[in-house]
Protein backbone atom coordinates (compact mmCIF):
# COMPACT_ATOMS: atom_id res chain seq x y z
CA UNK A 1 0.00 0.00 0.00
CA UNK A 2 1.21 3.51 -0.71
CA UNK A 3 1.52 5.84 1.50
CA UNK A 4 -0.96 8.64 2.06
CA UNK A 5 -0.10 11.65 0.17
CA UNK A 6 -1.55 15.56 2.07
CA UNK A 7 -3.43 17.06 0.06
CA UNK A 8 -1.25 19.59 -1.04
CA UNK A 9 1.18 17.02 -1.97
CA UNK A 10 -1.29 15.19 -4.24
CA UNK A 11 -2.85 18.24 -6.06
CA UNK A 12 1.47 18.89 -6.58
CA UNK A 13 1.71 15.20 -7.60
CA UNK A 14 -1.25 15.89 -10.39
CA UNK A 15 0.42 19.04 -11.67
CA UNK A 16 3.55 17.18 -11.89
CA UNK A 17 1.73 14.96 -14.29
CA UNK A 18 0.41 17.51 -16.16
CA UNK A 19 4.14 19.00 -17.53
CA UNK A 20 5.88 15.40 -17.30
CA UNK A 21 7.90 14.59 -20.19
CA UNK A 22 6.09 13.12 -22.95
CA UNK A 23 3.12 15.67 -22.62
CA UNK A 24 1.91 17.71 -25.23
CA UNK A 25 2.44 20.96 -22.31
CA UNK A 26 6.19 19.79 -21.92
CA UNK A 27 6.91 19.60 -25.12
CA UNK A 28 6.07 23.63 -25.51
CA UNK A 29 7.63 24.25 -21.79
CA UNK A 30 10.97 22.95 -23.27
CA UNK A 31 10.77 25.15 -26.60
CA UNK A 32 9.93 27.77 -25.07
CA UNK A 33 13.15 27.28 -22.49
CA UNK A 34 15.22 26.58 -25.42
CA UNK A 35 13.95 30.23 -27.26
CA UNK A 36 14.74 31.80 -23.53
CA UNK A 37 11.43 34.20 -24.87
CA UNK A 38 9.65 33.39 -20.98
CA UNK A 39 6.27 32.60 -20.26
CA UNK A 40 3.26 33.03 -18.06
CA UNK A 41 0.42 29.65 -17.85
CA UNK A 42 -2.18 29.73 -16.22
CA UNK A 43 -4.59 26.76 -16.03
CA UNK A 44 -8.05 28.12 -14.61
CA UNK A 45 -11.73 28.62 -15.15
CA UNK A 46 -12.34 31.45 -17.34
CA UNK A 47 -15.20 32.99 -14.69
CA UNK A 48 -12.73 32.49 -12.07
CA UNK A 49 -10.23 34.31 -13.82
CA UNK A 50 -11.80 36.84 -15.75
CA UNK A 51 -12.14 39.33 -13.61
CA UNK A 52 -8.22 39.35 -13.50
CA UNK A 53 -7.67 39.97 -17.36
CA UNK A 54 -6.88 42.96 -19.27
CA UNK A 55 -6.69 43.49 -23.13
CA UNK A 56 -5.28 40.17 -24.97
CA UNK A 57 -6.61 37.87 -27.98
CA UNK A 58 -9.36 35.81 -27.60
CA UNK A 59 -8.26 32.18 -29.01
CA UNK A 60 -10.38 29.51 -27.70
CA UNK A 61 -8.17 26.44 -29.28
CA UNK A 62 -7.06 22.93 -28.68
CA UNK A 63 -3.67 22.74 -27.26
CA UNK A 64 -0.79 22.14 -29.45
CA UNK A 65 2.95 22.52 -28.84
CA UNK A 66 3.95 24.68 -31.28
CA UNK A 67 0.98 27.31 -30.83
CA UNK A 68 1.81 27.23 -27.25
CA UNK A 69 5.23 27.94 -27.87
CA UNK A 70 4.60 31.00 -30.76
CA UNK A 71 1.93 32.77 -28.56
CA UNK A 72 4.48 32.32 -25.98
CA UNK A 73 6.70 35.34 -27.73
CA UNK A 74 4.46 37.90 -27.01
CA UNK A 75 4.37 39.41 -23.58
CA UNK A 76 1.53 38.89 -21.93
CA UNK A 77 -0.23 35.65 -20.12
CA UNK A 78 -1.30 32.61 -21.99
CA UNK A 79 -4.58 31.19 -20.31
CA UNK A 80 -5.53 27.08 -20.41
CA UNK A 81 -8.85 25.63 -19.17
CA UNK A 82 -7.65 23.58 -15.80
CA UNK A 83 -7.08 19.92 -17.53
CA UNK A 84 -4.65 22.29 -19.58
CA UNK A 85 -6.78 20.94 -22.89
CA UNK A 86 -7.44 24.12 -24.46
CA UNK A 87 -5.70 27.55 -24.76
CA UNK A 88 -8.32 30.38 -24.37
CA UNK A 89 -6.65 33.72 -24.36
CA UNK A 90 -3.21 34.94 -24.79
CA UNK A 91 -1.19 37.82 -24.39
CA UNK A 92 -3.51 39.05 -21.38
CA UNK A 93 -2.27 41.54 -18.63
CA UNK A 94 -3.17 39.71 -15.14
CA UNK A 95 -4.32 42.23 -12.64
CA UNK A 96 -4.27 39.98 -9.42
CA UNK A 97 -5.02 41.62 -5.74
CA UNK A 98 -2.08 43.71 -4.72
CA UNK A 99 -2.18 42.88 -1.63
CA UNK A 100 -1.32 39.14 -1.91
CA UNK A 101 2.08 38.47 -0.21
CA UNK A 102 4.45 37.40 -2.47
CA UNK A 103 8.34 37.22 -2.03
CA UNK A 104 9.10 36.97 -5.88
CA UNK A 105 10.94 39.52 -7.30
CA UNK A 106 10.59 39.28 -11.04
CA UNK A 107 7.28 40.67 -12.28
CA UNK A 108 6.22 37.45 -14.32
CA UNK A 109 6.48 35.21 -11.38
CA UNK A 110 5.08 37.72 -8.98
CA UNK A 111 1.75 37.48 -11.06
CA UNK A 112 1.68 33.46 -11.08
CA UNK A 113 2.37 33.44 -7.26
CA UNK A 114 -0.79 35.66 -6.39
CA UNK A 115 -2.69 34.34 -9.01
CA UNK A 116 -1.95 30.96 -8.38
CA UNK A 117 -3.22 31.93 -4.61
CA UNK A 118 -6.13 34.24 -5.07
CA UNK A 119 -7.84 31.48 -7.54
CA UNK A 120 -6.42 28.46 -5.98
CA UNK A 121 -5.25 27.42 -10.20
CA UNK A 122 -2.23 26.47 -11.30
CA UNK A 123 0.22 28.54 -12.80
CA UNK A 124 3.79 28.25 -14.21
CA UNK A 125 6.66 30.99 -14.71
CA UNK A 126 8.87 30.49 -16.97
CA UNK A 127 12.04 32.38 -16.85
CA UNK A 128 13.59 34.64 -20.01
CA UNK A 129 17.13 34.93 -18.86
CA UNK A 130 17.46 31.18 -17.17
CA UNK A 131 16.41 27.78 -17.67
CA UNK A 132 13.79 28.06 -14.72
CA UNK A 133 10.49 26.91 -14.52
CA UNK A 134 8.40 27.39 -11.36
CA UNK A 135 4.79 25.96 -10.54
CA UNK A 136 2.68 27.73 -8.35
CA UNK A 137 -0.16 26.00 -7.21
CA UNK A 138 -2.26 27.66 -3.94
CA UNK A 139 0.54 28.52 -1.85
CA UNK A 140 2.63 25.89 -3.34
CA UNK A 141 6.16 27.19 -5.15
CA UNK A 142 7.85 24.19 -6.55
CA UNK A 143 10.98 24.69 -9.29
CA UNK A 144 11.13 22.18 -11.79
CA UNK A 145 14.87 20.37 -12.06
CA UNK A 146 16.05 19.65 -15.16
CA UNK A 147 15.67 15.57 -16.93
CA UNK A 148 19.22 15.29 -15.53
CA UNK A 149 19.53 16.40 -12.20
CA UNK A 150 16.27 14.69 -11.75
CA UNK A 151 17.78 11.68 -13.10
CA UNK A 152 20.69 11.56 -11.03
CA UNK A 153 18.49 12.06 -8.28
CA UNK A 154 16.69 9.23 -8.69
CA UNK A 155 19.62 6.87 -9.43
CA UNK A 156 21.33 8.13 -5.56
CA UNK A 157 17.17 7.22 -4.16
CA UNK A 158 17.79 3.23 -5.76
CA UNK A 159 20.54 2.63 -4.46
CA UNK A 160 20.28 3.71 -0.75
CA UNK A 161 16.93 1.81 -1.55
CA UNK A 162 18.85 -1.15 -2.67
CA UNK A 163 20.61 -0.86 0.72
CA UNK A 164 17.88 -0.66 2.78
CA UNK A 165 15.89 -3.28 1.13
CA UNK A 166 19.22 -5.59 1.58
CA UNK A 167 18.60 -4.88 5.43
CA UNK A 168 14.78 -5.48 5.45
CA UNK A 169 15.71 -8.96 4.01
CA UNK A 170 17.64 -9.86 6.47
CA UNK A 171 15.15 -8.95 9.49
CA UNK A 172 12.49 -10.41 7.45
CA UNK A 173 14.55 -13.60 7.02
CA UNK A 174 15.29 -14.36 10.59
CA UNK A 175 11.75 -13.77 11.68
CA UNK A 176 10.48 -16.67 9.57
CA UNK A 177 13.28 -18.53 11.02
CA UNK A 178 12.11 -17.36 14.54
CA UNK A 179 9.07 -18.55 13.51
CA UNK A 180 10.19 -22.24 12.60
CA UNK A 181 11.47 -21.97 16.10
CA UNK A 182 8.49 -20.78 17.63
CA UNK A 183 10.79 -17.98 19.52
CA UNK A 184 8.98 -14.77 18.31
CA UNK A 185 9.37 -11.66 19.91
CA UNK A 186 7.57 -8.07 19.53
CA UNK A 187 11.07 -6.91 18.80
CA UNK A 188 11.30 -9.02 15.44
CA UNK A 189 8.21 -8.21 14.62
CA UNK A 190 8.36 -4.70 14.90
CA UNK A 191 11.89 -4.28 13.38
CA UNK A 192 10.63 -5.89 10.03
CA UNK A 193 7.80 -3.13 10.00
CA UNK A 194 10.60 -0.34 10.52
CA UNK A 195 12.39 -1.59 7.94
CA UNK A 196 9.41 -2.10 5.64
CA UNK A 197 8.20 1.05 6.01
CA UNK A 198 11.82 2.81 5.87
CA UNK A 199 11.56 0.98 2.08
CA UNK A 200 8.12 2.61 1.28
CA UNK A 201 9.45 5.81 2.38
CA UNK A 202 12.18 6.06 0.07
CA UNK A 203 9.79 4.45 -2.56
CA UNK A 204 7.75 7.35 -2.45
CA UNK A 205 9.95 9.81 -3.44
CA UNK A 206 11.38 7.69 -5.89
CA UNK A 207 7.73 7.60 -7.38
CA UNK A 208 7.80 11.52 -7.79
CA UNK A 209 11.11 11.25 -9.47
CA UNK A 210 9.12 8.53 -12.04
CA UNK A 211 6.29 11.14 -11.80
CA UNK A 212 8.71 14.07 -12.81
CA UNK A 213 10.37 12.40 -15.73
CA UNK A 214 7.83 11.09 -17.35
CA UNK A 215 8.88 9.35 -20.56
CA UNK A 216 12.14 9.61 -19.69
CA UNK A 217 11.31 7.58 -16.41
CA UNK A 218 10.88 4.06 -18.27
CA UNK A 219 13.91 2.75 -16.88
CA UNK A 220 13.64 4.18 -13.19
CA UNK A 221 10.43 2.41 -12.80
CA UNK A 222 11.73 -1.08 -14.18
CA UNK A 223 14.46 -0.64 -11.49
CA UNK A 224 11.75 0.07 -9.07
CA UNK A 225 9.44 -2.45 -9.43
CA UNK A 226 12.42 -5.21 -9.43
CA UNK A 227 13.23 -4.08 -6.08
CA UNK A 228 9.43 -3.83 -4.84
CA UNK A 229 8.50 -7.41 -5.72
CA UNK A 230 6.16 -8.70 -2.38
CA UNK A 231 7.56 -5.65 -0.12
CA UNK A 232 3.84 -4.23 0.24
CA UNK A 233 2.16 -8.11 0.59
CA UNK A 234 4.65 -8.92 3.09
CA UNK A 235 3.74 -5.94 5.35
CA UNK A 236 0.31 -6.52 5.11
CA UNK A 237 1.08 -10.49 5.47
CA UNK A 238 2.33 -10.12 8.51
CA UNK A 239 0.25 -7.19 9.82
CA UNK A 240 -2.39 -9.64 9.81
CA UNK A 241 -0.28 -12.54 11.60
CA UNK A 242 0.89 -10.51 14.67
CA UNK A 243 -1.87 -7.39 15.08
CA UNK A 244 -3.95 -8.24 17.42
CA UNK A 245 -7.83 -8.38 16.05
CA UNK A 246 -6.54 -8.22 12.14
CA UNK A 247 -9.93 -7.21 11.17
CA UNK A 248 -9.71 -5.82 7.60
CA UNK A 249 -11.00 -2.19 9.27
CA UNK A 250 -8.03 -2.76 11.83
CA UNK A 251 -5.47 -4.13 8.76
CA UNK A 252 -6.72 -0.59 6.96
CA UNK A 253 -5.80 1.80 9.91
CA UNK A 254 -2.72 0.22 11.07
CA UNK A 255 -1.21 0.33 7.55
CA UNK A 256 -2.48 4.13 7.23
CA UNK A 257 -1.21 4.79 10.90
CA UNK A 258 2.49 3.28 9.82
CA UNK A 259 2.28 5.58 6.47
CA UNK A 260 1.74 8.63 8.41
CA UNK A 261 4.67 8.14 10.53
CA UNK A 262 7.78 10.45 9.73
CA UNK A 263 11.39 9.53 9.15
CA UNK A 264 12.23 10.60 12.51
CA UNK A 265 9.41 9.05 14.22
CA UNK A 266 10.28 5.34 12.20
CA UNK A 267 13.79 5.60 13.74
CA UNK A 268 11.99 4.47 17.24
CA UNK A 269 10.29 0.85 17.65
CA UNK A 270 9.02 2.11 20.51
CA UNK A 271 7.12 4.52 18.49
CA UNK A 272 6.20 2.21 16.39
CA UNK A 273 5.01 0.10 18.92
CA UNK A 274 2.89 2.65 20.16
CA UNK A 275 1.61 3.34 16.56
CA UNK A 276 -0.01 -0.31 16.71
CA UNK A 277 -1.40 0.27 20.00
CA UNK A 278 1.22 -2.37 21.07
């Protein structure tokens, strides 16, 4: 089972998705990086945002790369429908509320930030003079690495994963030999959920990495799933051996109670004792 994404974190995760590589949005993102002419997207209701615009062309379009990328050399804001299907206006002066803090600088991402907030849409800055693209999303601010960094990133998360999953064997093998033995303890038991979930962890941010890349993530995600095989079934496996009344309600919200846990907190069996209500 996954872990339980805030809410914040998922809307991010859908975003994400949105601008992957391998998407028709991406595709435009990275011309228009490559022509350094900057942009302004915003993906929003029209009634919602309406009241924000100023001048501009009506276009009212299906979205295609390279119109995306030529409106993008004029000056103003390009506006989307939220699925980021359609472009409906471009070159528009945004006239969000003033008095929306924001601690950007430039005037371009100034105008995502507080629109991005006063709308709750999201919107994405892309810089003229550097290779940066920001999303804003609420009061989210996230800057978009490159394929590579992202890449390396992503190879570093495997391998301490490999690590770590080379450890969770080894607890989980000498608890079914405890088990032969009949010589069980709570601390056996409890270390093999530590470690299991310490896997899970680090899957999860390898899964925004696959998330991020896209396309590009093909071979990430092979690696991945190689490493996965039975992690999550053996978790649940022996959730339901050693919890005490494994109802499936009780299965459910002692494998969302583990999720929730933080790095710091996983570092304690006691804590994860408590967790169990052991």
């Amino acid at each position: 089972m996954a872990k339980r994404l805030p809410d914040p974190e998922v809307r991010l995760v859908r975003a994400l998705k949105m601008v992957a590589p391998g998407t028709l949005i991406r595709e435009a993102i990275d011309n228009i990086v490559k022509a350094r002419t900057g942009a302004l997207l915003v993906f929003a209701d029209e009634q919602e945002i309406r009241p924000m615009i100023s001048g501009g062309i009506d276009i009212d379009v299906g979205l295609k790369p390279m119109i995306l990328y030529e409106l993008a050399k004029m000056d103003g804001a390009i506006l989307l429908d939220r699925p980021g299907k359609h472009i409906i206006h471009a070159n528009v002066q945004l006239m969000p509320d003033s008095s929306i803090d924001s601690q950007e600088t430039g005037t371009r991402h100034r105008t995502a930030e507080r629109v991005a907030k006063q709308i709750d849409a999201l919107a994405i800055s892309i810089s003229a003079a550097r290779d940066v693209v920001t999303i804003y999303l609420a009061d989210i601010r996230y800057i978009m690495d490159p394929i590579r960094v992202i890449l390396d990133k992503a190879d570093q998360a495997l391998q301490t994963l490999e690590k770590f999953k080379a450890r969770l064997n080894q607890v989980s093998t000498s608890l079914s030999a405890l088990e032969f033995e009949d010589a069980v303890t709570l601390h056996d038991v409890l270390s093999v959920l530590q470690r299991s979930e310490m896997v899970l962890m680090i899957v999860q941010e390898i899964e925004r990495y696959i998330i991020e890349l896209g396309t590009e993530g093909r071979l990430v995600q092979l690696q991945l799933e190689e490493l996965m095989v039975d992690v999550r079934e053996d978790l649940a496996a022996i959730l339901a051996d050693y919890l005490p009344d494994p109802t499936p309600e009780r299965l459910e919200a002692a494998r969302e109670a583990l999720g929730a846990l933080r790095s710091e907190e996983l570092l304690s069996l006691a804590r994860v004792a408590e967790t169990l209500g052991c």
